[in-house]
C-alpha atoms as a PDB file:
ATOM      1  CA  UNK A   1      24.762  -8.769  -5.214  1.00  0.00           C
ATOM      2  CA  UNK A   2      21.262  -8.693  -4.700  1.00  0.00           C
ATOM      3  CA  UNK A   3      19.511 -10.986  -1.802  1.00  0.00           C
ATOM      4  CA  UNK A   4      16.530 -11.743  -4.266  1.00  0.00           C
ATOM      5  CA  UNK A   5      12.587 -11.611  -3.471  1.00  0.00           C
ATOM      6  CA  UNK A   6      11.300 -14.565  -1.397  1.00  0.00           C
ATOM      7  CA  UNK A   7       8.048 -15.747  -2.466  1.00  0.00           C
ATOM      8  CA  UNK A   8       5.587 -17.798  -0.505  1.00  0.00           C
ATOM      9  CA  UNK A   9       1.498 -18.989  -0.912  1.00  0.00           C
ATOM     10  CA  UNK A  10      -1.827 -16.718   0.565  1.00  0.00           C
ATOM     11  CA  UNK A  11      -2.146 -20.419   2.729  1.00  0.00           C
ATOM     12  CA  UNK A  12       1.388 -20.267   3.839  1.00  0.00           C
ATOM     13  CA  UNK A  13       2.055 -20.016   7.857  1.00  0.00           C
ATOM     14  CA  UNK A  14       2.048 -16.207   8.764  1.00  0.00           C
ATOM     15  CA  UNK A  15       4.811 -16.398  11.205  1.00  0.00           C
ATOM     16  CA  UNK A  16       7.107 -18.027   8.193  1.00  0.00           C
ATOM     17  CA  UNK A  17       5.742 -15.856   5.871  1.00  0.00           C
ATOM     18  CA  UNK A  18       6.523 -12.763   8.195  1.00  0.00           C
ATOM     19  CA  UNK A  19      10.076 -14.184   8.936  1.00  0.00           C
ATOM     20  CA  UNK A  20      10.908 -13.999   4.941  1.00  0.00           C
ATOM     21  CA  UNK A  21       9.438 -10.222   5.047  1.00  0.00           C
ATOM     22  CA  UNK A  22      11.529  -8.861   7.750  1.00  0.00           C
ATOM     23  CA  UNK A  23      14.864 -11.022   6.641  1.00  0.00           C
ATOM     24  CA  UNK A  24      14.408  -9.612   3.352  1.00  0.00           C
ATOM     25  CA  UNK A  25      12.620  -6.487   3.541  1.00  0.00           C
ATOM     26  CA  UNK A  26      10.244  -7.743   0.944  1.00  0.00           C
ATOM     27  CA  UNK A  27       8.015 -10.373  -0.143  1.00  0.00           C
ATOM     28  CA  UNK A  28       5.861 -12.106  -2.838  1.00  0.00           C
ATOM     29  CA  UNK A  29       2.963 -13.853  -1.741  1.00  0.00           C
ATOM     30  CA  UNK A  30       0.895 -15.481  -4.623  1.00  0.00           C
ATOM     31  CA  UNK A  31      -2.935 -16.262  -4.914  1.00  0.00           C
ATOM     32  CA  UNK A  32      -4.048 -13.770  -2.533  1.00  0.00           C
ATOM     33  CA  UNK A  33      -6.986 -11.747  -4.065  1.00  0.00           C
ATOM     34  CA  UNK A  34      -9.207 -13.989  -6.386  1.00  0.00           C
ATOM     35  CA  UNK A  35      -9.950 -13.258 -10.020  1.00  0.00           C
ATOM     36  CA  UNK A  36     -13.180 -11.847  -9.376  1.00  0.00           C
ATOM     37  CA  UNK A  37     -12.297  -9.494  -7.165  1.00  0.00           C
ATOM     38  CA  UNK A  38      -9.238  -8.250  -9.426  1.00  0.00           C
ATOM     39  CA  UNK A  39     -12.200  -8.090 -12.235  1.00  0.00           C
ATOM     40  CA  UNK A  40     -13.989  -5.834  -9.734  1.00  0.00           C
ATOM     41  CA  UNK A  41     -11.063  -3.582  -8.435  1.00  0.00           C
ATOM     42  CA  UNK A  42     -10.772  -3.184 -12.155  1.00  0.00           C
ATOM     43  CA  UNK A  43     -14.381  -2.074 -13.290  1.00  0.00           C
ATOM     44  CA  UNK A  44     -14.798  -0.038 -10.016  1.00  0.00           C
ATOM     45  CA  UNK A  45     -12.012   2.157 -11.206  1.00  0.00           C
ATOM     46  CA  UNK A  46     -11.901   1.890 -14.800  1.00  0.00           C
ATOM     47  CA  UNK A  47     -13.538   5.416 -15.150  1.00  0.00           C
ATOM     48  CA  UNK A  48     -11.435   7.299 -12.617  1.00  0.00           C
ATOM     49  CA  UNK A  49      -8.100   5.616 -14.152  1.00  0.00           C
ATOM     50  CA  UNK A  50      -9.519   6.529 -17.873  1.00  0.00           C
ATOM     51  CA  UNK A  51      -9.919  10.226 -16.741  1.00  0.00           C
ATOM     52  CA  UNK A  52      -6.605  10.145 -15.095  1.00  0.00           C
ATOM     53  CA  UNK A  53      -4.093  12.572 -16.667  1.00  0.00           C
ATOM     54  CA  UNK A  54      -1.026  10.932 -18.179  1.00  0.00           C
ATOM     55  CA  UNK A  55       1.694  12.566 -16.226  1.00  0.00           C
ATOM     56  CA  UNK A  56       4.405  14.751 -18.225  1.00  0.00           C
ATOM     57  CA  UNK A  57       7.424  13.044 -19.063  1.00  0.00           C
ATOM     58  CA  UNK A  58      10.165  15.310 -17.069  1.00  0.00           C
ATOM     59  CA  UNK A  59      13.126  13.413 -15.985  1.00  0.00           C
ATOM     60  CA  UNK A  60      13.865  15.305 -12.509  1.00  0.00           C
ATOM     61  CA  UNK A  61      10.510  14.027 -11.128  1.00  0.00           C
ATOM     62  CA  UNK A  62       9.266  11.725  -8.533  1.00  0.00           C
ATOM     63  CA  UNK A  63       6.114  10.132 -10.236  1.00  0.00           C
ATOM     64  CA  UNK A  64       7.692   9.211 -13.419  1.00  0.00           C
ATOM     65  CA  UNK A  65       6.228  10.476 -16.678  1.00  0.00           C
ATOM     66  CA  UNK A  66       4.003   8.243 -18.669  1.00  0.00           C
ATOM     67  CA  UNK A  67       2.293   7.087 -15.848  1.00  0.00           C
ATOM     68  CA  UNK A  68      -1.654   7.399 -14.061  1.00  0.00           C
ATOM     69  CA  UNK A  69      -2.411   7.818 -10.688  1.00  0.00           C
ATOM     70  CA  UNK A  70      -5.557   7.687  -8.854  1.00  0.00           C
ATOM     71  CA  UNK A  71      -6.591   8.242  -5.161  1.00  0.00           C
ATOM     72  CA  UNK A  72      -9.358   8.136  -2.677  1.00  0.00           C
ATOM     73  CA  UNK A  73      -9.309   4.719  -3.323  1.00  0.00           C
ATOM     74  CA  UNK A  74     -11.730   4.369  -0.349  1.00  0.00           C
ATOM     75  CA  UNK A  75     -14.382   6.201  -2.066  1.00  0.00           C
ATOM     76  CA  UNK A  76     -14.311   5.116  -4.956  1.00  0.00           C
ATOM     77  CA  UNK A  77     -14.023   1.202  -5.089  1.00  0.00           C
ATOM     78  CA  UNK A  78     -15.749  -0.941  -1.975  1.00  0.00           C
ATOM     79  CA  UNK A  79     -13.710  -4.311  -3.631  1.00  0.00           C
ATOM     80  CA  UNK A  80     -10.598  -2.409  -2.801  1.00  0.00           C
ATOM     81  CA  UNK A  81     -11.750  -1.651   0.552  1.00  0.00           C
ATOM     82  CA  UNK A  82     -12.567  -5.241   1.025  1.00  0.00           C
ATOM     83  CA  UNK A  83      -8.824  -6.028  -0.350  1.00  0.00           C
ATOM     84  CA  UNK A  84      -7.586  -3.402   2.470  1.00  0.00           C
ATOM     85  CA  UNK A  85      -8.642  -5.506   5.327  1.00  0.00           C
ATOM     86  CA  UNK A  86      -7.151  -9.303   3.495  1.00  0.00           C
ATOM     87  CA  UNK A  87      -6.414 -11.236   6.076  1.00  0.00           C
ATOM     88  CA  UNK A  88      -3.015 -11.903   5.062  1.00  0.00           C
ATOM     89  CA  UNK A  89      -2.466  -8.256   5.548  1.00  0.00           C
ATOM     90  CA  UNK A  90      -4.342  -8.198   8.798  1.00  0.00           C
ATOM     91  CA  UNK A  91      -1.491 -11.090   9.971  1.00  0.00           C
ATOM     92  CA  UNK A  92       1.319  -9.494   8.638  1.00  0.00           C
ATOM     93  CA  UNK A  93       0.630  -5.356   9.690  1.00  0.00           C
ATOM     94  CA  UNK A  94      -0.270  -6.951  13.480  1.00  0.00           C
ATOM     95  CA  UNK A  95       3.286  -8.831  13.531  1.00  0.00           C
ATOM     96  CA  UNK A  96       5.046  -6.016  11.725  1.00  0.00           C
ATOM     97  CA  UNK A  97       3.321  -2.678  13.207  1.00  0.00           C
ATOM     98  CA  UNK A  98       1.670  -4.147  16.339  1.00  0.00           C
ATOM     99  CA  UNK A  99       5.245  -4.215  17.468  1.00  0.00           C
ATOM    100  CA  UNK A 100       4.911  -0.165  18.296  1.00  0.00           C
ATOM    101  CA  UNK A 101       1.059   0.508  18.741  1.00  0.00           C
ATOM    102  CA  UNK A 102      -1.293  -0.513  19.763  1.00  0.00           C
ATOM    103  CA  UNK A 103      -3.489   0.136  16.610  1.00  0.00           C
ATOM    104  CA  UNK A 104      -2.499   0.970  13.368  1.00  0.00           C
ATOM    105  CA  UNK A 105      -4.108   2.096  10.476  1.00  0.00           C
ATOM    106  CA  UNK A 106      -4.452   3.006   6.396  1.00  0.00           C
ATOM    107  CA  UNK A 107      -2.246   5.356   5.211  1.00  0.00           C
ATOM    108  CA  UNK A 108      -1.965   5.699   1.162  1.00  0.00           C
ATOM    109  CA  UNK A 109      -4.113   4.290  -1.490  1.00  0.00           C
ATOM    110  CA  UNK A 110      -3.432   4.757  -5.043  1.00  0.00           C
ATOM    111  CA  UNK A 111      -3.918   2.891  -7.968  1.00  0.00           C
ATOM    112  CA  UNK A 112      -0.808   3.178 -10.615  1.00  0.00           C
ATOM    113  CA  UNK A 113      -0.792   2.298 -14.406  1.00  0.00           C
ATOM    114  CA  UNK A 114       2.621   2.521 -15.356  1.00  0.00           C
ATOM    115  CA  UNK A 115       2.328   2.920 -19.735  1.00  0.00           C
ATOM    116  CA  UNK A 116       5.248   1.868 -22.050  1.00  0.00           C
ATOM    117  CA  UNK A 117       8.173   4.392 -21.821  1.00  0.00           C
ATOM    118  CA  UNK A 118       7.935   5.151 -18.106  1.00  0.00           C
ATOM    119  CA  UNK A 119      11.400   5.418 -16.395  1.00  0.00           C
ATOM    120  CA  UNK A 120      12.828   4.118 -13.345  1.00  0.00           C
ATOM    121  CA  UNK A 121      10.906   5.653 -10.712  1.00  0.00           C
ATOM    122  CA  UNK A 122      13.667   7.304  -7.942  1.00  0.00           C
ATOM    123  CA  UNK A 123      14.217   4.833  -5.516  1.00  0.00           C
ATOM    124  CA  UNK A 124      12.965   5.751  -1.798  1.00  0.00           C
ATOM    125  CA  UNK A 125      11.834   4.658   1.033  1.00  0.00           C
ATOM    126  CA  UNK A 126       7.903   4.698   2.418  1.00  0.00           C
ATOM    127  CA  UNK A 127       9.570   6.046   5.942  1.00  0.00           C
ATOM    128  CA  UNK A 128      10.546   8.792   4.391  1.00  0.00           C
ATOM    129  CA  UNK A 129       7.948  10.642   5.270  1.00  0.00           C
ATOM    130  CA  UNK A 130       9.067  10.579   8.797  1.00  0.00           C
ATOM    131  CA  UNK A 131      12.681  12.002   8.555  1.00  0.00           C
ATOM    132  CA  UNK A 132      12.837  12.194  12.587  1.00  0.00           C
ATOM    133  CA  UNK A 133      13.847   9.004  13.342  1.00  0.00           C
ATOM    134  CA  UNK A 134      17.853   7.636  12.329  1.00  0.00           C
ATOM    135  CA  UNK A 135      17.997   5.101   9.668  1.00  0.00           C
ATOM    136  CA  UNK A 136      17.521   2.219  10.119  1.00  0.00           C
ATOM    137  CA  UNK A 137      14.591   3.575  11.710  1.00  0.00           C
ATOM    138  CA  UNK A 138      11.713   1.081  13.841  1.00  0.00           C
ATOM    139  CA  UNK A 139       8.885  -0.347  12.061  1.00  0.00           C
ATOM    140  CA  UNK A 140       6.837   2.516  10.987  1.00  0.00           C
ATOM    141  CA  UNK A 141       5.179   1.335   7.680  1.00  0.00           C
ATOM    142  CA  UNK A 142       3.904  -1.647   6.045  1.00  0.00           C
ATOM    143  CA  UNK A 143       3.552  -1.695   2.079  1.00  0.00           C
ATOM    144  CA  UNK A 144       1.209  -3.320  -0.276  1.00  0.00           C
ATOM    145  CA  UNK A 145       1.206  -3.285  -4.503  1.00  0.00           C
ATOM    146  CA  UNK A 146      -1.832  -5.875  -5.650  1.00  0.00           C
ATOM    147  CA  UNK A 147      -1.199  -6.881  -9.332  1.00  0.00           C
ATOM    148  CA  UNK A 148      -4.289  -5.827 -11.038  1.00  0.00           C
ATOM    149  CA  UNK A 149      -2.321  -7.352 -14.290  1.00  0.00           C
ATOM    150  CA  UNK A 150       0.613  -9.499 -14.705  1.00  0.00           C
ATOM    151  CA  UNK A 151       4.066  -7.868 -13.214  1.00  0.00           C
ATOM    152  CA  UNK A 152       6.963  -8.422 -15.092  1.00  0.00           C
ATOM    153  CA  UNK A 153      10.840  -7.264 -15.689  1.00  0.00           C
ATOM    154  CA  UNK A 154      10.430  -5.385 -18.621  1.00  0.00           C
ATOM    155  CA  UNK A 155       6.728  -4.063 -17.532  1.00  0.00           C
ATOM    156  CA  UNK A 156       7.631  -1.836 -14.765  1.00  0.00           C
ATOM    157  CA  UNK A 157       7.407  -4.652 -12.333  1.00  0.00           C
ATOM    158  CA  UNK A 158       8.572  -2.437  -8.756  1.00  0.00           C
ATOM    159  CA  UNK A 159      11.805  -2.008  -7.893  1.00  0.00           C
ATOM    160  CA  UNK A 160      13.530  -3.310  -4.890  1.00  0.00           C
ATOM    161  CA  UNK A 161      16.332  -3.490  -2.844  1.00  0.00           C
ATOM    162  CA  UNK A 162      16.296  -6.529  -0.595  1.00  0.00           C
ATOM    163  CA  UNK A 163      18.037  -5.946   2.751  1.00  0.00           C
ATOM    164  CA  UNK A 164      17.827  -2.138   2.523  1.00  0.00           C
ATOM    165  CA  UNK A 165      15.907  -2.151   5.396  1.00  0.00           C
ATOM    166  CA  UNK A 166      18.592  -2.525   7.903  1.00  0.00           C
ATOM    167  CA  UNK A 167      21.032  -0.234   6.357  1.00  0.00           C
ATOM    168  CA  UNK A 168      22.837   3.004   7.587  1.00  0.00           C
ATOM    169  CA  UNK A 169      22.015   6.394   5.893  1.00  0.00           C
ATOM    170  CA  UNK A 170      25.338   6.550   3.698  1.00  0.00           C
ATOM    171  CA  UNK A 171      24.962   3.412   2.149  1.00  0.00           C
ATOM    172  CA  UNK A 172      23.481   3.701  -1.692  1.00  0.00           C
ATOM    173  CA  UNK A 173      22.431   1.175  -3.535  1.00  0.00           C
ATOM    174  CA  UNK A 174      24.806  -0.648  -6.704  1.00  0.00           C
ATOM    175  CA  UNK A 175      22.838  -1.819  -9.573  1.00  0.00           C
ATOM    176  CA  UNK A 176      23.564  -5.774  -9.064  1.00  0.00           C
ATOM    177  CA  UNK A 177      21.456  -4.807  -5.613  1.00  0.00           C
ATOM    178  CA  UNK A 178      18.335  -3.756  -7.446  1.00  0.00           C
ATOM    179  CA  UNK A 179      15.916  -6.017  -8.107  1.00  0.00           C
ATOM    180  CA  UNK A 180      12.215  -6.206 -10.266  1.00  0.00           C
ATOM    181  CA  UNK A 181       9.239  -7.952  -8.865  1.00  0.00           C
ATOM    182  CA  UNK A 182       7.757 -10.300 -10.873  1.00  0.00           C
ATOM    183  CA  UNK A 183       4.101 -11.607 -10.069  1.00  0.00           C
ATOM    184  CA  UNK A 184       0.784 -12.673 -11.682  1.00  0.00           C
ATOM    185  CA  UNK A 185      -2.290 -10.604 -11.157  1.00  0.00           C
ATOM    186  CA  UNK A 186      -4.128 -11.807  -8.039  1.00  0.00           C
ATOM    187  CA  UNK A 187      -0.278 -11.688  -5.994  1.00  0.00           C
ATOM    188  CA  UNK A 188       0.751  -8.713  -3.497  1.00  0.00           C
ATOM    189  CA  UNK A 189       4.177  -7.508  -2.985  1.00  0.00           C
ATOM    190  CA  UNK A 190       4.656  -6.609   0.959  1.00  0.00           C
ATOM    191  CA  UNK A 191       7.443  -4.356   1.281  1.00  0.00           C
ATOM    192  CA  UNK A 192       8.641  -2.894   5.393  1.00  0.00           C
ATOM    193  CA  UNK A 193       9.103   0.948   5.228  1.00  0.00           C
ATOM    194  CA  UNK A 194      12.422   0.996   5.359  1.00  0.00           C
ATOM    195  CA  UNK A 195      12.846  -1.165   2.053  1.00  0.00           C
ATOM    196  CA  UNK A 196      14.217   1.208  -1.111  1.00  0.00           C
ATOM    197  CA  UNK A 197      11.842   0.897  -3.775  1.00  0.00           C
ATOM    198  CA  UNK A 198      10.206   2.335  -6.644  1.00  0.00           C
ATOM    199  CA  UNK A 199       8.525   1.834  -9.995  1.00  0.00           C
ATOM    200  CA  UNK A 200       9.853   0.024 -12.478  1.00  0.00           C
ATOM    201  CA  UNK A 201      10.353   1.423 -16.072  1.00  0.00           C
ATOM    202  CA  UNK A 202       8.279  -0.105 -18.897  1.00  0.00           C
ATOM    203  CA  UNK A 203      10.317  -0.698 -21.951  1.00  0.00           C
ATOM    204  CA  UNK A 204       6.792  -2.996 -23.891  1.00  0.00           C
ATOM    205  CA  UNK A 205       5.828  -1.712 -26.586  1.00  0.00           C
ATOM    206  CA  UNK A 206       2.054  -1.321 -25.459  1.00  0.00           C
ATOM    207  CA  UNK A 207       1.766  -3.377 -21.867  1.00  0.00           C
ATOM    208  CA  UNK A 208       0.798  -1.004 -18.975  1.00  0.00           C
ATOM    209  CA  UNK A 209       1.122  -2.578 -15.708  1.00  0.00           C
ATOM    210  CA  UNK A 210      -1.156  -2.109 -13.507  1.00  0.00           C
ATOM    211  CA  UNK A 211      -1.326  -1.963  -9.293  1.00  0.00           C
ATOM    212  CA  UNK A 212      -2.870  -0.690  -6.650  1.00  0.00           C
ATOM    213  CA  UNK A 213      -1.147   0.207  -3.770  1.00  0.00           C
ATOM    214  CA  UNK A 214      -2.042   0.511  -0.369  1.00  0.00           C
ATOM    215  CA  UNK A 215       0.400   0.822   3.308  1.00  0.00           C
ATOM    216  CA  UNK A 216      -0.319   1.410   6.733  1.00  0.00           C
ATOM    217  CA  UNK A 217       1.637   2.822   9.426  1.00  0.00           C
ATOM    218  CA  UNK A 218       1.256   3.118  13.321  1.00  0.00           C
ATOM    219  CA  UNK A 219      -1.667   4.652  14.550  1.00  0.00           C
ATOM    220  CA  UNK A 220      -0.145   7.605  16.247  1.00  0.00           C
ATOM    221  CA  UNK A 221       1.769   8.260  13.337  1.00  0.00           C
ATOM    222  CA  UNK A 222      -0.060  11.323  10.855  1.00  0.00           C
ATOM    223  CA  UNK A 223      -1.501   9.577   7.735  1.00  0.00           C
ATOM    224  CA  UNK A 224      -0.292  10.595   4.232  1.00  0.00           C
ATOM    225  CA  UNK A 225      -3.554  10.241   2.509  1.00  0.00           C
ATOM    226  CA  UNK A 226      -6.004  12.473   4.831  1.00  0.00           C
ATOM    227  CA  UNK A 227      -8.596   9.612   5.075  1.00  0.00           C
ATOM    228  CA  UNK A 228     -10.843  11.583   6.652  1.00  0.00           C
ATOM    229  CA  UNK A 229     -11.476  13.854   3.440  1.00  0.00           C
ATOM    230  CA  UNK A 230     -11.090  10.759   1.091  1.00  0.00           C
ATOM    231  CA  UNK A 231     -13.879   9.627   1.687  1.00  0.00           C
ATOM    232  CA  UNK A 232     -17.450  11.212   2.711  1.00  0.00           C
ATOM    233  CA  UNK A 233     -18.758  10.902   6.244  1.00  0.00           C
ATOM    234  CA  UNK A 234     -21.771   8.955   5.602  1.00  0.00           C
ATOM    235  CA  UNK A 235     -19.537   6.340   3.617  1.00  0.00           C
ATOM    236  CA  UNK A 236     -17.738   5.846   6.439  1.00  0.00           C
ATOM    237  CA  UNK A 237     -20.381   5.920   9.219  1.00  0.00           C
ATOM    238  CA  UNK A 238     -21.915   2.557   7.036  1.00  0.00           C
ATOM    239  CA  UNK A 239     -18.527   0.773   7.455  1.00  0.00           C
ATOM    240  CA  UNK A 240     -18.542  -2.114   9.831  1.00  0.00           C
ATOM    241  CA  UNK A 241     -16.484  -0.671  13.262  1.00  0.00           C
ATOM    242  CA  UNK A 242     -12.927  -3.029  11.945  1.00  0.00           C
ATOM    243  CA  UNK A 243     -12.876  -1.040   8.417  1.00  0.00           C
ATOM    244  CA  UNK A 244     -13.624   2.264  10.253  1.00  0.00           C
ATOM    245  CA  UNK A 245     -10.870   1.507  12.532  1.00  0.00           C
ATOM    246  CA  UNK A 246      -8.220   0.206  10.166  1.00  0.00           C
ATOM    247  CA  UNK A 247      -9.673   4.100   7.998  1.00  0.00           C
ATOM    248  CA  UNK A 248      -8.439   5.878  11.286  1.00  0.00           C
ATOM    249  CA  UNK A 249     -11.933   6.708  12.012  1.00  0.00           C
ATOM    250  CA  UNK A 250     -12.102   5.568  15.820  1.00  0.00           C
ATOM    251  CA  UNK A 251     -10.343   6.291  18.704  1.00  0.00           C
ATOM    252  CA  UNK A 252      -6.780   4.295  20.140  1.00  0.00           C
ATOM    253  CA  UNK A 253      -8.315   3.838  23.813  1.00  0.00           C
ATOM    254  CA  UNK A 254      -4.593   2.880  25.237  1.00  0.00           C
ATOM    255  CA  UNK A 255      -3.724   6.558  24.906  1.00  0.00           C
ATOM    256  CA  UNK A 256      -6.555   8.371  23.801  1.00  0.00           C
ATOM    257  CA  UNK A 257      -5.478   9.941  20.715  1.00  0.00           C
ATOM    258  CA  UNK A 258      -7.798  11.187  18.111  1.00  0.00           C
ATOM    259  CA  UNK A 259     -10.757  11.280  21.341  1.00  0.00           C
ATOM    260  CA  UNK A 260     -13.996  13.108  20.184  1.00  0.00           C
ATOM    261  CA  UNK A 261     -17.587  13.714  21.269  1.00  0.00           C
ATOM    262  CA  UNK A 262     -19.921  10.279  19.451  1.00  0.00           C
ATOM    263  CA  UNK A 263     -23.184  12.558  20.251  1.00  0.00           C
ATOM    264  CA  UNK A 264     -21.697  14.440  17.171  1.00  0.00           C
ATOM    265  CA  UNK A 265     -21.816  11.310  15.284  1.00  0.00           C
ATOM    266  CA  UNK A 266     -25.696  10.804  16.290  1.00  0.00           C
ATOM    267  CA  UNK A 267     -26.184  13.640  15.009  1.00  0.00           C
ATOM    268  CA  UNK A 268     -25.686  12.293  11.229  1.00  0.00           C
ATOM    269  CA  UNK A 269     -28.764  10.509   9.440  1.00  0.00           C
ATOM    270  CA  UNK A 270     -26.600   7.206   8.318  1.00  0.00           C
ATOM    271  CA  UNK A 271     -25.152   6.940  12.198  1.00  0.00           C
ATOM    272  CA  UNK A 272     -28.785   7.068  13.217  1.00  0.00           C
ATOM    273  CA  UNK A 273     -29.800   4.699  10.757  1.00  0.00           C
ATOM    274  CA  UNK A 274     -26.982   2.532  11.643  1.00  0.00           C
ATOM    275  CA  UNK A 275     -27.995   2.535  15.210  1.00  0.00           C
ATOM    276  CA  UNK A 276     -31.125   1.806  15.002  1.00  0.00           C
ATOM    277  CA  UNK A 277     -30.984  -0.845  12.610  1.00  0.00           C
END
């Protein structure tokens, strides 16, 4: 039987808020980017997502069919970026992920429109990409979906499994243990890395939800989304030094990974109009 998806306010207490996220693997925190800024997110991208190929319908793969995808997310919309940084995801990553780092950064960004039809996405974890480590594995990844439009059962609202976070690798999930968020635009489902998950299937007639996705993992972990080639140089060198961080951009001075020479950096016309600004 399913555990359910706790819910809780953008004004709630972190801590509590945290403490419903790592007892259920999952959570749905309302009122967290403002109308405006969904409005943005929306016209920023609306190009990209209208040039976005409709993927094939074919039932053996992971991005279901009837679906568009988008990318770069970095690049291409700064109302996103500003969403990146939220402090409610700031609270949560540095309780969740500060736990094994001592920085951590950006890892995917995508924005998803999943169109009437779609199937039940494969369920999966976001830790899968590091298959090194024995379920249940440590905290490696924190998840994001922003509604950019209302999330419902029957809309492709995500799948989840609450409580597969601490489970061995031979259990599977039953059906009664899968559940479907359900959240206005303006909310964020947080999901831990460990959580199974996927996208919902849209059996509407015409409604295509809508989200934008973006998870972090440790610092000294390799990113899944090469930020680095996301997004152009000179983007990045105008970035206040906490964006450029959270991007991957800088260096982690506990251990020095991902060192490198900053007379290379002067070297680039925005750095050198940045610095002497």
């Amino acid at each position: 039987m399913s555990l359910g998806i706790p819910t809780c306010s953008a004004d709630d207490d972190p801590d509590a808020m945290y403490a419903k996220l790592d007892a259920a693997g999952c959570v749905v925190v309302h009122d967290v980017a403002r109308p405006d800024q969904v409005a943005a997110a929306r016209t920023e991208l609306v190009d990209h997502m209208a040039s976005a190929r409709v993927a094939d319908d074919k039932p053996t793969a992971f991005y279901p069919g009837l679906t568009r995808r988008v990318v770069a997310l970095m690049h291409r919309s700064p109302t996103v970026r500003e969403l990146m940084m939220h402090p409610v995801t700031e609270a949560l990553g540095d309780r969740h992920l500060g736990q094994n780092c001592s920085k951590w950064t950006l890892n995917v960004t995508a924005a998803l429109e999943v169109g009437p039809g779609a199937r039940d996405q494969i369920l999966h974890r976001e830790e899968d990409l590091y298959p090194y480590f024995p379920l249940p594995r440590p905290n490696l990844i924190l998840a994001s979906m922003w509604a950019m439009s209302d999330f419902t059962a029957d809309n492709g609202g995500t799948q989840l499994v609450p409580g597969s976070h601490r489970w061995d690798a031979d259990r599977s999930a039953a059906p009664d243990e899968v559940v479907r968020a359900e959240m206005p635009a303006g909310s964020v489902l947080y999901w831990l890395g460990g959580t199974l998950h996927g996208a919902g299937a849209n059996s509407t007639p015409e409604d295509w939800r809508y989200g934008i996705i973006l998870t972090y993992n440790l610092g000294w972990l390799r990113q899944e989304e090469n930020q680095h080639v996301s997004i152009p140089l000179a983007d990045v060198l105008a970035l206040p030094d906490a964006m450029r961080s959270r991007l991957g951009f800088d260096m982690d001075y506990e251990n020095s990974l991902g060192f490198y020479d900053r007379s290379v950096l002067a070297l680039h016309p925005a750095e050198v109009s940045a610095s002497s600004s």
